[in-house]
N, C-alpha and C. Protein backbone atom coordinates (compact mmCIF):
# COMPACT_ATOMS: atom_id res chain seq x y z
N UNK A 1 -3.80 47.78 -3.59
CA UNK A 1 -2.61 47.03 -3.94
C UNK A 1 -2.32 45.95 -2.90
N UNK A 2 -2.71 46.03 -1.58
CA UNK A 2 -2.33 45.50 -0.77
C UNK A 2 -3.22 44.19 -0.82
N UNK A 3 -4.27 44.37 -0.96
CA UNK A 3 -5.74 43.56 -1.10
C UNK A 3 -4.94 42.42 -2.00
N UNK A 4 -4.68 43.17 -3.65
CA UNK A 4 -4.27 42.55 -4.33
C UNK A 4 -3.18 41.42 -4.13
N UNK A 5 -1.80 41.68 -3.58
CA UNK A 5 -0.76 40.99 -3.08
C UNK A 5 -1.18 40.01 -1.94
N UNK A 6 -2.67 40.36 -1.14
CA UNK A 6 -2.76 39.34 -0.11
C UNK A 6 -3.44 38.41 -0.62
N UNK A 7 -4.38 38.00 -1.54
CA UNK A 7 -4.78 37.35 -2.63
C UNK A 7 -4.06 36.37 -3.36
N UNK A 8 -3.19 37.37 -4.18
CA UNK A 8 -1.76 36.50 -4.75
C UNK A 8 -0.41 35.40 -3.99
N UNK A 9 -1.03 36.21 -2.85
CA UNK A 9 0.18 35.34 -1.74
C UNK A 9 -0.87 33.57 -1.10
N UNK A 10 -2.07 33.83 -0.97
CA UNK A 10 -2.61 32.98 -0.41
C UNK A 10 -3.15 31.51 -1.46
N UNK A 11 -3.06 32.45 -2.66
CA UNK A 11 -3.77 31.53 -4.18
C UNK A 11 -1.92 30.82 -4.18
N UNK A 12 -0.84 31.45 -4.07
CA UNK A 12 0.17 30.33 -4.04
C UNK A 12 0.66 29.58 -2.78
N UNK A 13 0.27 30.04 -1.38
CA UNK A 13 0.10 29.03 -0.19
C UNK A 13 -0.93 27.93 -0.66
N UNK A 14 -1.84 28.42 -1.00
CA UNK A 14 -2.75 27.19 -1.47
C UNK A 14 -2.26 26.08 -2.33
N UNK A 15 -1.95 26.54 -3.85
CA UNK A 15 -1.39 25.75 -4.95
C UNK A 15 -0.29 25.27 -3.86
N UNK A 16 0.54 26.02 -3.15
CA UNK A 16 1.61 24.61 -2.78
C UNK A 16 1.46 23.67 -1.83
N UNK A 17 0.12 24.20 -1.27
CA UNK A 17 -0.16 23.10 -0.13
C UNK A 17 -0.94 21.48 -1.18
N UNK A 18 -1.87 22.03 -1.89
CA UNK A 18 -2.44 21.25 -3.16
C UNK A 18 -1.74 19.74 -3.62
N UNK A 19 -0.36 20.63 -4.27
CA UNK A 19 0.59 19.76 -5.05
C UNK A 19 0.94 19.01 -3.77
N UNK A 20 1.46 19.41 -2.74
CA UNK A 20 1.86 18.44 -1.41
C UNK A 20 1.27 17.53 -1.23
N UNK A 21 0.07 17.30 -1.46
CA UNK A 21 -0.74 16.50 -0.69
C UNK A 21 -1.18 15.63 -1.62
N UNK A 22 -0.64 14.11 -1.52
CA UNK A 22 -0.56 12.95 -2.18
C UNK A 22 -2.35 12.72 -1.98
N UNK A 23 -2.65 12.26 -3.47
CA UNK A 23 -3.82 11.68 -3.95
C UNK A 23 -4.07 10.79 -3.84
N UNK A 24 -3.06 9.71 -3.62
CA UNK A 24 -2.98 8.23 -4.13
C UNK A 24 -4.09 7.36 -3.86
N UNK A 25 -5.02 7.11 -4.49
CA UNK A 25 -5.90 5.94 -3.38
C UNK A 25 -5.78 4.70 -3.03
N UNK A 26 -4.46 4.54 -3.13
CA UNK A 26 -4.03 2.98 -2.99
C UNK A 26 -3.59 2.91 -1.85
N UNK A 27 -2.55 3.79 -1.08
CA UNK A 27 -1.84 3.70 -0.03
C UNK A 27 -2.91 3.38 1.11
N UNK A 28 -2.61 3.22 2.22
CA UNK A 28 -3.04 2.64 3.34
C UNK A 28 -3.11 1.77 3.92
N UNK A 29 -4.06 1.00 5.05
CA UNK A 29 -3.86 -0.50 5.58
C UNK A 29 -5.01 -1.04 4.89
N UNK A 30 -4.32 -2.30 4.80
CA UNK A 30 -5.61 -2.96 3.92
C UNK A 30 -5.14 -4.89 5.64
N UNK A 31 -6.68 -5.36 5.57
CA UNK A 31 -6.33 -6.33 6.10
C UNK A 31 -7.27 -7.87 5.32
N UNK A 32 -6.40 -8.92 6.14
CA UNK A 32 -7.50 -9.91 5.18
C UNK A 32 -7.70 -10.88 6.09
N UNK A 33 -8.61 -12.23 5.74
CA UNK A 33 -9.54 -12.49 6.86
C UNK A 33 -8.75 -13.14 7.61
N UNK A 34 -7.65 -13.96 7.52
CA UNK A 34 -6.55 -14.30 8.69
C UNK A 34 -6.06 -12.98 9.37
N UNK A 35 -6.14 -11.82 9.13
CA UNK A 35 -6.22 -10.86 10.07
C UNK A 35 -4.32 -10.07 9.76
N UNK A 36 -4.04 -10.95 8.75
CA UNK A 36 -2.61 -10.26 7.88
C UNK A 36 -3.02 -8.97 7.60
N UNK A 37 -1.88 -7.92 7.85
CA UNK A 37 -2.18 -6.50 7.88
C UNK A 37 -1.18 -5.66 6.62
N UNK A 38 -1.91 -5.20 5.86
CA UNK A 38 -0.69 -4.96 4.52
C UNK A 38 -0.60 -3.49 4.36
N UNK A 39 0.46 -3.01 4.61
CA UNK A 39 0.27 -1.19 4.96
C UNK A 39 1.32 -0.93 3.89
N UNK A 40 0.74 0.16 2.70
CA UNK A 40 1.17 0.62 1.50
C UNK A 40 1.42 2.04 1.89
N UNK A 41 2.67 2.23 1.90
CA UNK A 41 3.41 3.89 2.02
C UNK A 41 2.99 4.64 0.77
N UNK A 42 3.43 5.94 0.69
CA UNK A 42 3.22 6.56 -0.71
C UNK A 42 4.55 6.87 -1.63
N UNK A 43 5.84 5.99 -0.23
CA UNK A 43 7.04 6.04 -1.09
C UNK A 43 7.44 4.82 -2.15
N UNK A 44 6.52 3.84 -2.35
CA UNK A 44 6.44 2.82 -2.92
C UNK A 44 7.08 1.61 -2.08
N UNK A 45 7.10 1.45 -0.46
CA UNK A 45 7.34 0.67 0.79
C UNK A 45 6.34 0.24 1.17
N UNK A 46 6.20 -1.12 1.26
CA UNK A 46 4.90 -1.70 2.35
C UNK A 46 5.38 -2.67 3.48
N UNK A 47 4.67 -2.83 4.23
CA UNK A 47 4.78 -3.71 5.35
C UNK A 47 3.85 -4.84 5.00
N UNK A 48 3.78 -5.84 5.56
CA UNK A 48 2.79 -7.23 5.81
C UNK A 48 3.19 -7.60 7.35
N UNK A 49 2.01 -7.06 8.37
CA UNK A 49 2.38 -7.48 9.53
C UNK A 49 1.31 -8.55 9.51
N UNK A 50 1.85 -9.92 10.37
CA UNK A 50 1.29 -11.30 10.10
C UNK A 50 1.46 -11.66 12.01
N UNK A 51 0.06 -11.35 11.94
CA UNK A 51 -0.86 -11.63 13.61
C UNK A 51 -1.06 -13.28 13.61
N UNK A 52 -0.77 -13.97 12.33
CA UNK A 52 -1.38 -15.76 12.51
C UNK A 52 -0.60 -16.11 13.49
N UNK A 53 0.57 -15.86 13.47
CA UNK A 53 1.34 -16.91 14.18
C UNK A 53 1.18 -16.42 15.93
N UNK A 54 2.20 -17.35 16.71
CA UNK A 54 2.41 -16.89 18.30
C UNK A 54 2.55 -15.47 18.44
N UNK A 55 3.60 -15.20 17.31
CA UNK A 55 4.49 -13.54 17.82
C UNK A 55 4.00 -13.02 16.65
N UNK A 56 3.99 -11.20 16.82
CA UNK A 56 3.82 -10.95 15.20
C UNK A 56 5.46 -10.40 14.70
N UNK A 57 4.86 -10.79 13.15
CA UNK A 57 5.55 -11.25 12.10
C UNK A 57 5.73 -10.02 11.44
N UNK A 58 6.74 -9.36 10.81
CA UNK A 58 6.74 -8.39 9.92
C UNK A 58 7.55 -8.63 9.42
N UNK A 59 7.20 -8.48 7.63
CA UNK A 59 8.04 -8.17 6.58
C UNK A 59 7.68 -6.96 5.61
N UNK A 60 9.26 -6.50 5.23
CA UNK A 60 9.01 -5.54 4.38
C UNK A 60 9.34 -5.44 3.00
N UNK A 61 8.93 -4.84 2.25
CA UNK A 61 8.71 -4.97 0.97
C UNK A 61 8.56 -3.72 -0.08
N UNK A 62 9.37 -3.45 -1.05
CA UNK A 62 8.46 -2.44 -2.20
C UNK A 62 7.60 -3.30 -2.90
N UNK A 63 6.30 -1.77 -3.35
CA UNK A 63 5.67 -2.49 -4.02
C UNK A 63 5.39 -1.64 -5.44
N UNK A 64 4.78 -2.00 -6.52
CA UNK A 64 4.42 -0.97 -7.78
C UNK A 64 3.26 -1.17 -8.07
N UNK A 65 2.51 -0.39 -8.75
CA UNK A 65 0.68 -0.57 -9.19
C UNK A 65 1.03 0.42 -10.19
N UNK A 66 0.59 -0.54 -11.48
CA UNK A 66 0.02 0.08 -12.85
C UNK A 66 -1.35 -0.64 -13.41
N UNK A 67 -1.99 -0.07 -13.37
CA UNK A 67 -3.12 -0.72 -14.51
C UNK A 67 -3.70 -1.42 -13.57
N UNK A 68 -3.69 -1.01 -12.17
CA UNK A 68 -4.55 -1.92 -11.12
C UNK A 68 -3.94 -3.35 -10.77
N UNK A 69 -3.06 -3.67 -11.34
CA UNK A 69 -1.65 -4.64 -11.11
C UNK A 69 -1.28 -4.01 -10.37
N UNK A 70 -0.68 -5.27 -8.82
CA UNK A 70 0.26 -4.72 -7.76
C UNK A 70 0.97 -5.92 -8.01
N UNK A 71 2.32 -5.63 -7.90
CA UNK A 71 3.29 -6.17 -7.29
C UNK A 71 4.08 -5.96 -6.39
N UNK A 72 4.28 -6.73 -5.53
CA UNK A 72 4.93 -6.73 -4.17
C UNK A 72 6.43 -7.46 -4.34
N UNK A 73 7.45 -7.10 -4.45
CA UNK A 73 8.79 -7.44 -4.35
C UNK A 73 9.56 -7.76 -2.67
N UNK A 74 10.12 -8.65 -2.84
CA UNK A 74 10.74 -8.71 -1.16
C UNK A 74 12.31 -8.76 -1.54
N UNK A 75 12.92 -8.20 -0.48
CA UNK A 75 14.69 -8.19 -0.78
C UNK A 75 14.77 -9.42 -0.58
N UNK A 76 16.60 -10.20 -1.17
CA UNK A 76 16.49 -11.65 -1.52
C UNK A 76 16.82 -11.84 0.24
N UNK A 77 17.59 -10.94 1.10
CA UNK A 77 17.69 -11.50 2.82
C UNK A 77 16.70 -10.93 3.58
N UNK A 78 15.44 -10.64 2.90
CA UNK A 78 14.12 -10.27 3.80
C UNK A 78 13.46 -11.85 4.19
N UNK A 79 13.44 -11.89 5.13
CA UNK A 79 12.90 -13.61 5.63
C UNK A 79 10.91 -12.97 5.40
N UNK A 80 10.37 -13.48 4.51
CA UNK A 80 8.72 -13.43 4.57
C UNK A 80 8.04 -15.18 4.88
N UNK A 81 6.99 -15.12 5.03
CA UNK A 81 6.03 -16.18 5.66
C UNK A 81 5.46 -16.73 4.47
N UNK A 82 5.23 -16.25 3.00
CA UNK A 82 5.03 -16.36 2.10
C UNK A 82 5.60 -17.21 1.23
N UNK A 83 6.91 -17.06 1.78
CA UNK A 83 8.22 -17.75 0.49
C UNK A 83 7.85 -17.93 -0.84
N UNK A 84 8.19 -16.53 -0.80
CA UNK A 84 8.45 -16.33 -2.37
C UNK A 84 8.79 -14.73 -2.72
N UNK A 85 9.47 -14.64 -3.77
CA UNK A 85 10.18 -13.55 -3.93
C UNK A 85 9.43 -12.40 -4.10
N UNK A 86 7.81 -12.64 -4.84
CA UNK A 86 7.22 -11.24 -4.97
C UNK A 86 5.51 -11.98 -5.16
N UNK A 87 4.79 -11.24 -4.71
CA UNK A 87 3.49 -11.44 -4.98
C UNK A 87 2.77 -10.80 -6.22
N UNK A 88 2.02 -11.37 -6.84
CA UNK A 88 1.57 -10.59 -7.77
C UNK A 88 -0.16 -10.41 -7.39
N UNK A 89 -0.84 -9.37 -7.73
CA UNK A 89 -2.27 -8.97 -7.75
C UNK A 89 -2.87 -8.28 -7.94
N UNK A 90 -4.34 -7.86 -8.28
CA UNK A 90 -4.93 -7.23 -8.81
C UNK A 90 -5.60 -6.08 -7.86
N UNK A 91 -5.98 -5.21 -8.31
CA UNK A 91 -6.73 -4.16 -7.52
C UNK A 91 -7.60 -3.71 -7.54
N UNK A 92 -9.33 -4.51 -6.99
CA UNK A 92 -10.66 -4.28 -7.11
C UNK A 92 -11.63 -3.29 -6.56
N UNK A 93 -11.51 -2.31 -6.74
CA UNK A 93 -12.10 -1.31 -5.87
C UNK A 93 -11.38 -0.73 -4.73
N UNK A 94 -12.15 -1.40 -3.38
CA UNK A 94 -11.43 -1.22 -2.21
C UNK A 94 -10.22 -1.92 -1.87
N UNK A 95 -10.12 -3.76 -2.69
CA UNK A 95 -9.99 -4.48 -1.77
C UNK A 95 -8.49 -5.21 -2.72
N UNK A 96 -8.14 -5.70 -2.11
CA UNK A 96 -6.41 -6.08 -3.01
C UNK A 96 -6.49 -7.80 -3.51
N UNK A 97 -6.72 -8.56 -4.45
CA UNK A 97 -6.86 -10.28 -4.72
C UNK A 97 -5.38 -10.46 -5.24
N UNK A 98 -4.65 -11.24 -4.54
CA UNK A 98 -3.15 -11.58 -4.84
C UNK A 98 -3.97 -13.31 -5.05
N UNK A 99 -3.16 -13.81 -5.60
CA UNK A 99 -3.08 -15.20 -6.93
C UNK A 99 -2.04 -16.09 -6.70
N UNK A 100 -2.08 -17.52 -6.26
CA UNK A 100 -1.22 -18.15 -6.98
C UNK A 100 0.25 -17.85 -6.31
N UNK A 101 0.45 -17.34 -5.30
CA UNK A 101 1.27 -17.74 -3.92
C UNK A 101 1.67 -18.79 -3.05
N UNK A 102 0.52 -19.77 -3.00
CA UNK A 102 0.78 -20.56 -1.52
C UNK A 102 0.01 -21.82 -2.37
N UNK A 103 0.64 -23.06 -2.40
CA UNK A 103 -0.22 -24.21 -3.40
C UNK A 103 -1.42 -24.48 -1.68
N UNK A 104 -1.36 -23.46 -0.83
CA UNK A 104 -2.87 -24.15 -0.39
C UNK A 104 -3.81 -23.32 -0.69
N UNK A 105 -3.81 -22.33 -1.18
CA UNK A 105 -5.11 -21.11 -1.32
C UNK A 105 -4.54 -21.23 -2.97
N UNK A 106 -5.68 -20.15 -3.15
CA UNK A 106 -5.86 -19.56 -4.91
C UNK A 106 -5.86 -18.43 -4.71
N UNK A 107 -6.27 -17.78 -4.02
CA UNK A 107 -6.29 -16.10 -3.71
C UNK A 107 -6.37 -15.73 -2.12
N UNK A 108 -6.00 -14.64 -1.82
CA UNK A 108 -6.58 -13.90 -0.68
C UNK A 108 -6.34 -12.21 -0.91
N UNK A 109 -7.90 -12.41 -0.31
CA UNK A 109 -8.31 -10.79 -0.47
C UNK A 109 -8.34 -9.90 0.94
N UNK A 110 -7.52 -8.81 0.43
CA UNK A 110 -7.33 -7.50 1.83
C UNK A 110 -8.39 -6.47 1.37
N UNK A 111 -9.04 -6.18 2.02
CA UNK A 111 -9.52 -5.02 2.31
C UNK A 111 -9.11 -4.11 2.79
N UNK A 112 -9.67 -3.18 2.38
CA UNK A 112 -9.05 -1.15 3.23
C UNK A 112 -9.80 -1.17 4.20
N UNK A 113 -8.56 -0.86 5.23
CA UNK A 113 -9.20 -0.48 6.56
C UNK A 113 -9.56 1.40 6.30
N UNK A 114 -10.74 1.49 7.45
CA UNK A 114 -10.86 3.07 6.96
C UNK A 114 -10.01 3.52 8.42
């Protein structure tokens, strides 16, 4: 009986450690080749820390991903380097292609840092 109950106790330490532990494969740092650093929480919060300039730069941001669509939202008194209210982009594998931001680029792509 005892065997039994120590079994039953460890198969539900397990299952609850399981469910705890976020899957997500999106979250993490992703960086891109100006060396902009884009760190995705698993509470739907990201950062963009921005190394271009003298000092670094951080803004923060929620973001959402459906269908490999990210969007990045900024609050309207969050000051970003970007100017503009939300980024929109796609999600290729590893690596993140945002669109149609800045009239001097067409895209820039982040990669996952491991």
């Amino acid at each position: 009986m005892k065997k039994m109950l120590s079994v039953f106790l460890i198969f539900i330490m397990s299952s609850i450690f399981i469910v705890g532990c976020s899957n997500d494969p999106y979250i993490g740092r992703y960086r891109s080749s100006d060396n902009t650093i884009l760190e995705l929480n698993s509470n739907g919060n990201c950062t963009i820390i921005n190394n271009f300039y003298k000092d670094v730069f951080y803004t923060y941001a929620k973001y959402s991903i459906e269908d490999n669509e990210i969007e990045i939202v900024f609050e309207n008194n969050e000051q970003n380097y970007f100017r503009t209210k939300s980024l929109k982009g796609k999600v290729k594998g590893s690596n993140i292609e945002f669109y149609n931001y800045s009239s001097v680029k067409e895209e820039d792509i982040y990669s996952k840092m491991d």
